[in-house]
C-alpha atoms as a PDB file:
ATOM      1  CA  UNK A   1     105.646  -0.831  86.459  1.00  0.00           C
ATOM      2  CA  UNK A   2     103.256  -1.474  83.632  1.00  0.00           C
ATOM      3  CA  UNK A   3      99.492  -1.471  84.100  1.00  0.00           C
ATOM      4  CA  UNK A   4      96.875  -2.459  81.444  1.00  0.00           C
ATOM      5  CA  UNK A   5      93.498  -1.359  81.896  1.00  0.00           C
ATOM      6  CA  UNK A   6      90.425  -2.304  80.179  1.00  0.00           C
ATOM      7  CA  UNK A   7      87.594   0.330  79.121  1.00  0.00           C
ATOM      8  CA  UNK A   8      84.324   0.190  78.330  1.00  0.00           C
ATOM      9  CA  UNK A   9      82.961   3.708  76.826  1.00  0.00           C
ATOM     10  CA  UNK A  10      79.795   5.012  74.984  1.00  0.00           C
ATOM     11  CA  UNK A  11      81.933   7.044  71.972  1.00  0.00           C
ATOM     12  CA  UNK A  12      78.827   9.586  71.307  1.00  0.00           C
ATOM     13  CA  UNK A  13      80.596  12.563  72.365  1.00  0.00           C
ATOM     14  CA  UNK A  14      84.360  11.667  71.884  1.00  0.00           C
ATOM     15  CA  UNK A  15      86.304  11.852  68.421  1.00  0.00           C
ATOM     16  CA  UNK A  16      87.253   8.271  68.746  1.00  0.00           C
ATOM     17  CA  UNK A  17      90.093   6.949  71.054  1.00  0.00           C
ATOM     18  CA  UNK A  18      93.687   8.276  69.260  1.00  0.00           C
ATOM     19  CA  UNK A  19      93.877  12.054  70.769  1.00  0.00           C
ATOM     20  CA  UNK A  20      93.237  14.770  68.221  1.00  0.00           C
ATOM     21  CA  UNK A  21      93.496  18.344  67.533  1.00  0.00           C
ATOM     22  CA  UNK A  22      89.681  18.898  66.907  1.00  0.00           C
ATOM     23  CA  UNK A  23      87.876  17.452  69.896  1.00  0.00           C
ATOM     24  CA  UNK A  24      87.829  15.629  73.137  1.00  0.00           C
ATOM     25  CA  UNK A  25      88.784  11.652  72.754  1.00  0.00           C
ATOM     26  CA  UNK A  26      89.140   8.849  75.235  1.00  0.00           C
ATOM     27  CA  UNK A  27      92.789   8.309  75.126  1.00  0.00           C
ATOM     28  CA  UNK A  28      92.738  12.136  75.881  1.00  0.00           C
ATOM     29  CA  UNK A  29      90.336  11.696  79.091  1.00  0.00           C
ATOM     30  CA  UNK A  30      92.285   8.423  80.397  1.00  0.00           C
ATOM     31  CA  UNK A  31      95.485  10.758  79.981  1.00  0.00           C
ATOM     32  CA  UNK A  32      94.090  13.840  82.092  1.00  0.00           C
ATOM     33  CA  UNK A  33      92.823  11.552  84.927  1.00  0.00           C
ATOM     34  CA  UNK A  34      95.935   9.378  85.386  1.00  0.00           C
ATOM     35  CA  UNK A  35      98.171  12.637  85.184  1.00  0.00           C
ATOM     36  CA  UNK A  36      95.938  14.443  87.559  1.00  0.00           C
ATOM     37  CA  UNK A  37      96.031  10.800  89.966  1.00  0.00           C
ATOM     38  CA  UNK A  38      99.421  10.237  90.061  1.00  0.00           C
ATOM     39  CA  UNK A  39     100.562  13.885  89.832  1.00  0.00           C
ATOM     40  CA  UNK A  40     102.953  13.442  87.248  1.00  0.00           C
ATOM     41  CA  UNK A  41     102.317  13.384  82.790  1.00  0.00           C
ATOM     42  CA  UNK A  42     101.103   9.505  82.027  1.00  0.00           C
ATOM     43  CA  UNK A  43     100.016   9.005  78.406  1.00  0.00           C
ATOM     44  CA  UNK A  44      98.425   5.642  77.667  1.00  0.00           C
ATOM     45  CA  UNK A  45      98.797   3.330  74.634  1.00  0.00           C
ATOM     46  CA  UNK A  46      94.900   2.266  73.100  1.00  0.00           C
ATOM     47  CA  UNK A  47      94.844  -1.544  71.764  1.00  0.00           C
ATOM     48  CA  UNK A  48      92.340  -0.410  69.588  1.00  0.00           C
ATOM     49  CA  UNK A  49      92.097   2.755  67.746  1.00  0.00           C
ATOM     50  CA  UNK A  50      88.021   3.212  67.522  1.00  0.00           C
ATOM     51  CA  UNK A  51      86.897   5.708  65.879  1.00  0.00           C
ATOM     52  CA  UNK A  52      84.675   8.419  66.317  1.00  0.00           C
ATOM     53  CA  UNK A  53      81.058   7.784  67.459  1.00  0.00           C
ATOM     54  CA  UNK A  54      82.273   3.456  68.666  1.00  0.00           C
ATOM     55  CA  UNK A  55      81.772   2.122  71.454  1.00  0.00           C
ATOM     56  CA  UNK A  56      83.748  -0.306  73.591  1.00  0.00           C
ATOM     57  CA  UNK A  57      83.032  -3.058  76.387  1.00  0.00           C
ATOM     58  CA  UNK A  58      86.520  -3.801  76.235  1.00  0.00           C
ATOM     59  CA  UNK A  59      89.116  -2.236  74.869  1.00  0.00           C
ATOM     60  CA  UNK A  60      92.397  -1.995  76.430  1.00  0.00           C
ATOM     61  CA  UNK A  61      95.631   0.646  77.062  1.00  0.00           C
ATOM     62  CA  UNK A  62      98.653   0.153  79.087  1.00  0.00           C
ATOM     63  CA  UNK A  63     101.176   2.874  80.667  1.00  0.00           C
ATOM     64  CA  UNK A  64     103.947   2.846  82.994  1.00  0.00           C
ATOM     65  CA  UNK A  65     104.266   4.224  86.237  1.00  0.00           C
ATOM     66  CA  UNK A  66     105.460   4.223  89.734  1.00  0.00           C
ATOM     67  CA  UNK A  67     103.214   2.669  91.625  1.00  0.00           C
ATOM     68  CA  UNK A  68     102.110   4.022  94.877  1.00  0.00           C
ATOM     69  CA  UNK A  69      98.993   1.702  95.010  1.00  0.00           C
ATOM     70  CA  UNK A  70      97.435  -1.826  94.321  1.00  0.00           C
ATOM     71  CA  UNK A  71      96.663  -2.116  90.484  1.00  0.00           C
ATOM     72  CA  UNK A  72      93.576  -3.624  90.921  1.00  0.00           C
ATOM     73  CA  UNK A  73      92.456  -0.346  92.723  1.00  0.00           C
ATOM     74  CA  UNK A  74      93.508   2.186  89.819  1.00  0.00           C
ATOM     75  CA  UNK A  75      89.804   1.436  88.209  1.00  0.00           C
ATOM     76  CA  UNK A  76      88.523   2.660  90.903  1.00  0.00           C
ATOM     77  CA  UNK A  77      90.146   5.861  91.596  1.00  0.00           C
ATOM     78  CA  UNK A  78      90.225   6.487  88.186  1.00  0.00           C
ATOM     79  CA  UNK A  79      86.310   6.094  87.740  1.00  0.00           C
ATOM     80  CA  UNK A  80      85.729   8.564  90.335  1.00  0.00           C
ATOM     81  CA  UNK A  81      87.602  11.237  87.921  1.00  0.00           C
ATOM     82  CA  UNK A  82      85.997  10.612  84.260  1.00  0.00           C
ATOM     83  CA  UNK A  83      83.085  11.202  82.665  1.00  0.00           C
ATOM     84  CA  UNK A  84      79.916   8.451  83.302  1.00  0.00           C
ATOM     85  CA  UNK A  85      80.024   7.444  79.767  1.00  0.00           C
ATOM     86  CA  UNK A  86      83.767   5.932  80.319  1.00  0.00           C
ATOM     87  CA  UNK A  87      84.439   3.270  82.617  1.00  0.00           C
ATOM     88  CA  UNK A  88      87.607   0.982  83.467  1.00  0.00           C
ATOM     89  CA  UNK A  89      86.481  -1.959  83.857  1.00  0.00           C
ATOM     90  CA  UNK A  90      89.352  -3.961  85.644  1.00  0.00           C
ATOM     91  CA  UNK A  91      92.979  -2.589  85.819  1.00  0.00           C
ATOM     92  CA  UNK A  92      96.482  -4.760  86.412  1.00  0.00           C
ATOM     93  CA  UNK A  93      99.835  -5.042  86.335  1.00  0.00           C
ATOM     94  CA  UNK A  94     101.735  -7.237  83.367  1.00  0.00           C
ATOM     95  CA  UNK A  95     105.033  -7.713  82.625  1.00  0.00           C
ATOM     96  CA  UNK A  96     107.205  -4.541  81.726  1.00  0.00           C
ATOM     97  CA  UNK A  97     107.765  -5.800  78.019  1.00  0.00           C
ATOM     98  CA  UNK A  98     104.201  -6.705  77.740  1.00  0.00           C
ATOM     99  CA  UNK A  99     102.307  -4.902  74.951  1.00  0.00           C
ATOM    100  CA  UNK A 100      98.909  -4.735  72.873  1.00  0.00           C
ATOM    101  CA  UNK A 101     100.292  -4.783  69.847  1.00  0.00           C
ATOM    102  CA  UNK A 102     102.873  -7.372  70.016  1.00  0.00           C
ATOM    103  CA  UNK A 103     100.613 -10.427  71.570  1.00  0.00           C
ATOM    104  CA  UNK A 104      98.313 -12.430  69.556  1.00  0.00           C
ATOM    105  CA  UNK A 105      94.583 -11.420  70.543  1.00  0.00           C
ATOM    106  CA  UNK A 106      91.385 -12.124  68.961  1.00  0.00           C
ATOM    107  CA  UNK A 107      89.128  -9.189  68.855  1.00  0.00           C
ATOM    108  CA  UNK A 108      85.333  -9.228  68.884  1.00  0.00           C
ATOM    109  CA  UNK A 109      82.983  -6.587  67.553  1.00  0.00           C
ATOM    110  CA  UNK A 110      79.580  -6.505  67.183  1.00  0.00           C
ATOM    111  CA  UNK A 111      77.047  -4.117  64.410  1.00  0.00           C
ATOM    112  CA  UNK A 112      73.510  -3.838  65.959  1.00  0.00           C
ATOM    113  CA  UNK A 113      70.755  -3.057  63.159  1.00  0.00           C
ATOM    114  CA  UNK A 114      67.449  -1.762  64.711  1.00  0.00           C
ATOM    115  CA  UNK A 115      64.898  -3.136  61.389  1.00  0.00           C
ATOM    116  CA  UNK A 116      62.142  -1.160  62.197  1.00  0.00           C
ATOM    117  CA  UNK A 117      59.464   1.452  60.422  1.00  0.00           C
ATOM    118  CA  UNK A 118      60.707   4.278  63.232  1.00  0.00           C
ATOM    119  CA  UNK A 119      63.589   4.644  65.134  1.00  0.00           C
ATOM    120  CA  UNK A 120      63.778   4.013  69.156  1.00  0.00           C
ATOM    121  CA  UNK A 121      64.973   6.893  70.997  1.00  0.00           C
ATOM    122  CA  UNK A 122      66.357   5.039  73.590  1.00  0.00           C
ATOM    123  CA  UNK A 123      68.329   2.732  71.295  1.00  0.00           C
ATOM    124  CA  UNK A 124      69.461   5.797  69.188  1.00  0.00           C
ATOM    125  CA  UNK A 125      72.692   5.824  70.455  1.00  0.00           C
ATOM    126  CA  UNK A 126      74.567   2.614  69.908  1.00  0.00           C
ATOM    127  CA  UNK A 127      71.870   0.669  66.861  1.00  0.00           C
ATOM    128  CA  UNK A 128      71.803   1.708  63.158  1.00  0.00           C
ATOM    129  CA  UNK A 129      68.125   2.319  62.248  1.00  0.00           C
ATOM    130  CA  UNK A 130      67.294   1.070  58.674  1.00  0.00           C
ATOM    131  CA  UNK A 131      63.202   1.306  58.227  1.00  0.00           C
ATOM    132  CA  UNK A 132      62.823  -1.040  55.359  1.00  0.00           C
ATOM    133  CA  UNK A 133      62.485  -4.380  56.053  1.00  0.00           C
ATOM    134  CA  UNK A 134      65.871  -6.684  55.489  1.00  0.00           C
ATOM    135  CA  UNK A 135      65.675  -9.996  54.366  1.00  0.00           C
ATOM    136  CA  UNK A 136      67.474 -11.192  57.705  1.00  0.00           C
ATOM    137  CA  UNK A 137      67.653 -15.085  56.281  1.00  0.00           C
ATOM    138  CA  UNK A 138      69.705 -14.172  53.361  1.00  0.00           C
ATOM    139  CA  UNK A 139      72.547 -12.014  55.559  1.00  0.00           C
ATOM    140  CA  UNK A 140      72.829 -15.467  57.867  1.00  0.00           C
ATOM    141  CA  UNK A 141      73.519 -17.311  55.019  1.00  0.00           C
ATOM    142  CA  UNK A 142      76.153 -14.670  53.226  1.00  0.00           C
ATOM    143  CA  UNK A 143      78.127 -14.073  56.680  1.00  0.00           C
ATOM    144  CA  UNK A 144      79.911 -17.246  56.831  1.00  0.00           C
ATOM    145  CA  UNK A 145      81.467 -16.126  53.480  1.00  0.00           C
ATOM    146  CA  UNK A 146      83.920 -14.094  55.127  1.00  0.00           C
ATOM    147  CA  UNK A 147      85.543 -16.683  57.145  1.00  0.00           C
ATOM    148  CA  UNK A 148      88.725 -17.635  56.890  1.00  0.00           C
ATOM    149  CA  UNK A 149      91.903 -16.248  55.709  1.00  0.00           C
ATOM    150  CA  UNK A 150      91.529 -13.517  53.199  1.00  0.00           C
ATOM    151  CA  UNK A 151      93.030 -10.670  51.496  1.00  0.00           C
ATOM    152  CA  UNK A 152      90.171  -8.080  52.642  1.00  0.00           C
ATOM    153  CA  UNK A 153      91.446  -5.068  50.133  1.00  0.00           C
ATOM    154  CA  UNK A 154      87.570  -4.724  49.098  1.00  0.00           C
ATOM    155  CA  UNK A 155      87.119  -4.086  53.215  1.00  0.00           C
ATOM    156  CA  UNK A 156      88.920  -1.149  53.711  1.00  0.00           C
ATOM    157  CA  UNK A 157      88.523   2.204  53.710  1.00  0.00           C
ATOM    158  CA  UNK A 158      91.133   3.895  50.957  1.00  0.00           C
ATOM    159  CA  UNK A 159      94.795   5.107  52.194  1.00  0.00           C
ATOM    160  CA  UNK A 160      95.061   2.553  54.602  1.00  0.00           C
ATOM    161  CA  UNK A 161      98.520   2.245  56.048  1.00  0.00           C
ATOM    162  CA  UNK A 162      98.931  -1.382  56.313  1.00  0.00           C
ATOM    163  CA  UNK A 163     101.728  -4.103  55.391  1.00  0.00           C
ATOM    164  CA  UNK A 164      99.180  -6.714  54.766  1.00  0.00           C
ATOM    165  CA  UNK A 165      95.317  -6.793  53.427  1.00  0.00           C
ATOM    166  CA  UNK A 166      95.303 -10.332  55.193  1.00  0.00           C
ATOM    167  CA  UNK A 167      93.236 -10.744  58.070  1.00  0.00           C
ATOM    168  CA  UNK A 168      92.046 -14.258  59.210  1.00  0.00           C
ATOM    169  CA  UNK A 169      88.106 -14.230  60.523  1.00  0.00           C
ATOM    170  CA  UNK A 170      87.235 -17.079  62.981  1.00  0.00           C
ATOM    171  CA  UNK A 171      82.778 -16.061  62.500  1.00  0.00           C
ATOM    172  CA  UNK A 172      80.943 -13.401  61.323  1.00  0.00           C
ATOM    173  CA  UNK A 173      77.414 -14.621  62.280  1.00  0.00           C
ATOM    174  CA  UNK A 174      73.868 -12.660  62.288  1.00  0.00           C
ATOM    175  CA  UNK A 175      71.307 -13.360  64.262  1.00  0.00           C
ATOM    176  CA  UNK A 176      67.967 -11.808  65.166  1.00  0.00           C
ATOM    177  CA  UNK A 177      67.076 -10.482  68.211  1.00  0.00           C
ATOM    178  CA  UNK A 178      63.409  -9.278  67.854  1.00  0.00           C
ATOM    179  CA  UNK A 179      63.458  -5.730  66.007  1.00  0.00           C
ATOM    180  CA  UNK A 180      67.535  -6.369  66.228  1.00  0.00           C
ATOM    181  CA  UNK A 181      69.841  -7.299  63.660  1.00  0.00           C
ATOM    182  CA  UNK A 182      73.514  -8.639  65.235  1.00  0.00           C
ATOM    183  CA  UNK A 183      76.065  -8.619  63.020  1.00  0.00           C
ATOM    184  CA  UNK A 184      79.360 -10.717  65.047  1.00  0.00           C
ATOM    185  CA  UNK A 185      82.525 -10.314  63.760  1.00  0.00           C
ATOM    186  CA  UNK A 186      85.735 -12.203  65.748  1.00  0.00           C
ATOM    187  CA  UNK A 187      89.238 -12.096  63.950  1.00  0.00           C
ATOM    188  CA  UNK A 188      92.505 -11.840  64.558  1.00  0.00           C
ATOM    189  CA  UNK A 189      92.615  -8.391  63.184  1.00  0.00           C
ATOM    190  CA  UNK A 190      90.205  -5.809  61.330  1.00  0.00           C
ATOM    191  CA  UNK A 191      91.365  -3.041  58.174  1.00  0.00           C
ATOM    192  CA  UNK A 192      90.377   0.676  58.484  1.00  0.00           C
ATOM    193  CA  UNK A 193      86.701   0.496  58.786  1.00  0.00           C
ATOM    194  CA  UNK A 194      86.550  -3.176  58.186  1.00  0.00           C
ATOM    195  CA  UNK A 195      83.573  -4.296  60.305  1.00  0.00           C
ATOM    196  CA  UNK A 196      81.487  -1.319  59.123  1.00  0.00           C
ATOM    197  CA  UNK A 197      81.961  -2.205  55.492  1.00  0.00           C
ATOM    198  CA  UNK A 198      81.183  -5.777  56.308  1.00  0.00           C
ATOM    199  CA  UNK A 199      78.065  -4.552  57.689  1.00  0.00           C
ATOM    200  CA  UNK A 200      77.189  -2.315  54.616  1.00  0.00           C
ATOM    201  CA  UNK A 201      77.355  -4.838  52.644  1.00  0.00           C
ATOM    202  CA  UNK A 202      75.474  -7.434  54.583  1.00  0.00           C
ATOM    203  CA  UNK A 203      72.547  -4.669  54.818  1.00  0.00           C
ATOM    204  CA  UNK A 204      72.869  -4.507  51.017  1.00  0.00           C
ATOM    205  CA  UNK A 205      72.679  -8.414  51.129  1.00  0.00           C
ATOM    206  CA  UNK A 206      69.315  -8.177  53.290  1.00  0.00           C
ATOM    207  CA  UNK A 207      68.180  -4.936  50.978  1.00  0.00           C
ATOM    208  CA  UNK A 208      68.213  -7.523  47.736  1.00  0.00           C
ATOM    209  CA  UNK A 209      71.269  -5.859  45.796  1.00  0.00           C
ATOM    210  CA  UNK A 210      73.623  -8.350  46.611  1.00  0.00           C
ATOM    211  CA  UNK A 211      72.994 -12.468  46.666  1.00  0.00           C
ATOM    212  CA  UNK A 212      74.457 -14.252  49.114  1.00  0.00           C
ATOM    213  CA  UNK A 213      76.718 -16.519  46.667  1.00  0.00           C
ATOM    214  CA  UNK A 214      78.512 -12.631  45.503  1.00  0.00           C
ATOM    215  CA  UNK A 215      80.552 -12.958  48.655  1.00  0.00           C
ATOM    216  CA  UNK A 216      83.171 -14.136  47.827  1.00  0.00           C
ATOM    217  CA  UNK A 217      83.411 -13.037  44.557  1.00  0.00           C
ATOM    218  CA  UNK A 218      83.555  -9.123  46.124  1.00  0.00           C
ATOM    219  CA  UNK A 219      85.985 -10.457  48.328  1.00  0.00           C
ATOM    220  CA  UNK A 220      88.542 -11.929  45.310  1.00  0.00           C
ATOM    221  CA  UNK A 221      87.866  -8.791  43.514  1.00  0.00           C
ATOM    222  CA  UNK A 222      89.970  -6.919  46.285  1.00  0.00           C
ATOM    223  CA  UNK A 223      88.004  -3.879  45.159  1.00  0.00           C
ATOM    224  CA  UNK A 224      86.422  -1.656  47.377  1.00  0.00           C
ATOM    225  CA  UNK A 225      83.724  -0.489  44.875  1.00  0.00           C
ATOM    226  CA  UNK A 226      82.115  -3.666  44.654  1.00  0.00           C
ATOM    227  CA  UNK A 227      81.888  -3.857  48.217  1.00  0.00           C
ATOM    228  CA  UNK A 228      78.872  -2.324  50.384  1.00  0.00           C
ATOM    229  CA  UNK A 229      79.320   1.168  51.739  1.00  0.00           C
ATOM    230  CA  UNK A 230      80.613   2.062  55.301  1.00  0.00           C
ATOM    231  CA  UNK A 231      77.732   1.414  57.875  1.00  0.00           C
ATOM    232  CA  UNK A 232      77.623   4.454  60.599  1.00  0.00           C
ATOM    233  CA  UNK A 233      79.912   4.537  62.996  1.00  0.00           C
ATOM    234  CA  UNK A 234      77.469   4.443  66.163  1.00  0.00           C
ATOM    235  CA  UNK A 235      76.053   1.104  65.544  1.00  0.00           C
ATOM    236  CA  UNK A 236      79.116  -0.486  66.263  1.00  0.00           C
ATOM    237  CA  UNK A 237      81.098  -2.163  69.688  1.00  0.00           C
ATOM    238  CA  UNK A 238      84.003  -3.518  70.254  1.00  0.00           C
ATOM    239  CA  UNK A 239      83.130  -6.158  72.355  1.00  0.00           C
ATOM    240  CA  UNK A 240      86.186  -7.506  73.419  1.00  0.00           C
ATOM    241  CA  UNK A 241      89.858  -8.272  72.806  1.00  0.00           C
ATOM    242  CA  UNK A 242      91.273 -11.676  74.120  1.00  0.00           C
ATOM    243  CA  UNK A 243      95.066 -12.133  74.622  1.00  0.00           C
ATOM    244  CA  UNK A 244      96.321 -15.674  73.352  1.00  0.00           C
END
C-alpha cells in the first residue's frame, strides 16, 4: 500500500530534506519514526528536495507499506514520535503507481523580507532581515517579468543536473505586509536555488542596482552573473505543492 503524507517543518536545525552524511535532515527523521512505528525499515521519497535552513507548509513524501492501520491516522501516530518543529499535516493512501515526480503539480513558495532598521527576534527564524530601506514599488512592477515560459539558466545555481533550463511561472507577485516584503513564486517547477536567486535579484531591484525593465534582459542572457545573488536560505517556504 502506498501512503503520501504531507509535512510542514521549520528547517532551522535540519540539513535540508535529502538525508546526508553530515547532519540530521527531515527525510532522515520521517525515516526513523515510520521504521520505529511499523517495526520494520520504511524510507520515504521527498517531492521536494529543500534545502538546508527551508521551511515547508506542505511538502510531500510517499512510501509503501503494509498497512496495519487507517491512513488518515499515520499523522497522528507519527506526530507523537518527531520533533515539534516537524509536523504531518494529513496522511493517505493513493494508488500504488502513484508518484511525486511523475504527476503534474504546481508548487508554491514564498521569500519573506523583514525591511526594517533592526532585526525581530521573533521573526529571526523564517524572514530575511535587510535594514536599508527597498524601494518595494519598483520589485511589484519587475516580478511579473518572470512569468511565463522561460529558459531560467541565469536562475540557477552552477552544476545543476537538469535536462531542461525551462520552467513555466504562472505569478511571482510582491506585496507588502507592513515591515514585510512577500515575494510569491507559483510554477510548475523551480532550478537549484531558483526562488532564492529570484529573490536576490528582486532585493537588488528594490536596492536601485537593477531597473525593473532589466528583467528580462537578465533572463535572455541565460547568465547567472547578471543575475542577483542567492537570498539566504531561511527566508524561504514552500508553501505548497498542488497535484493536477
Amino acid at each position: 500500500m502506498r501512503i503520501k503524507l504531507t509535512v510542514a517543518y521549520d528547517g532551522t536545525n535540519y540539513h535540508g530534506w535529502q538525508v546526508q552524511p553530515n547532519g540530521i535532515t527531515i527525510e532522515e527523521v520521517l525515516n526513523k519514526a515510520l521504521s520505529d512505528l511499523f517495526e520494520q525499515p520504511i524510507s520515504v521519497l521527498g517531492a521536494s528536495r529543500t534545502d538546508s535552513g527551508v521551511h515547508s507548509l506542505g511538502n510531500v513524501a510517499i512510501f509503501d507499506v503494509e498497512l496495519r492501520m487507517e491512513p488518515t491516522r499515520i499523522s497522528y501516530a507519527l506526530n507523537t514520535r518527531i520533533p515539534e518543529d516537524i509536523v504531518v499535516v494529513d496522511s493517505c493512501r493513493v494508488d500504488d503507481d502513484w508518484h511525486p515526480h511523475l504527476v503534474d503539480s504546481i508548487k508554491t513558495y514564498e521569500y519573506r523580507i523583514l525591511n526594517r532598521s533592526f532585526n525581530d527576534p521573533t521573526r529571526r527564524l523564517n524572514t530575511y532581515h535587510y535594514h536599508h530601506k527597498l524601494d518595494t514599488d519598483a520589485m511589484i512592477l519587475a516580478a511579473p517579468h518572470f512569468e511565463g515560459t522561460h529558459d531560467f539558466s541565469a536562475f540557477c545555481s552552477a552544476n545543476a543536473q537538469v535536462k531542461t533550463f525551462t520552467r513555466t511561472l504562472h505569478e511571482v507577485s510582491v506585496r507588502l505586509d507592513n515591515d514585510e516584503i512577500i515575494i510569491r513564486c507559483v510554477g510548475d517547477g523551480f532550478l537549484y536555488n531558483m526562488v532564492r536567486i529570484i529573490a536576490g535579484t528582486l532585493i537588488k531591484v528594490g536596492a536601485g542596482a537593477i531597473k525593473p525593465e532589466e528583467i528580462e534582459g537578465i533572463i535572455e542572457s541565460k547568465d547567472r552573473a547578471n543575475a542577483g545573488p542567492t537570498a539566504p536560505a531561511h527566508g524561504l517556504t514552500l508553501m505548497e505543492i498542488r497535484y493536477i
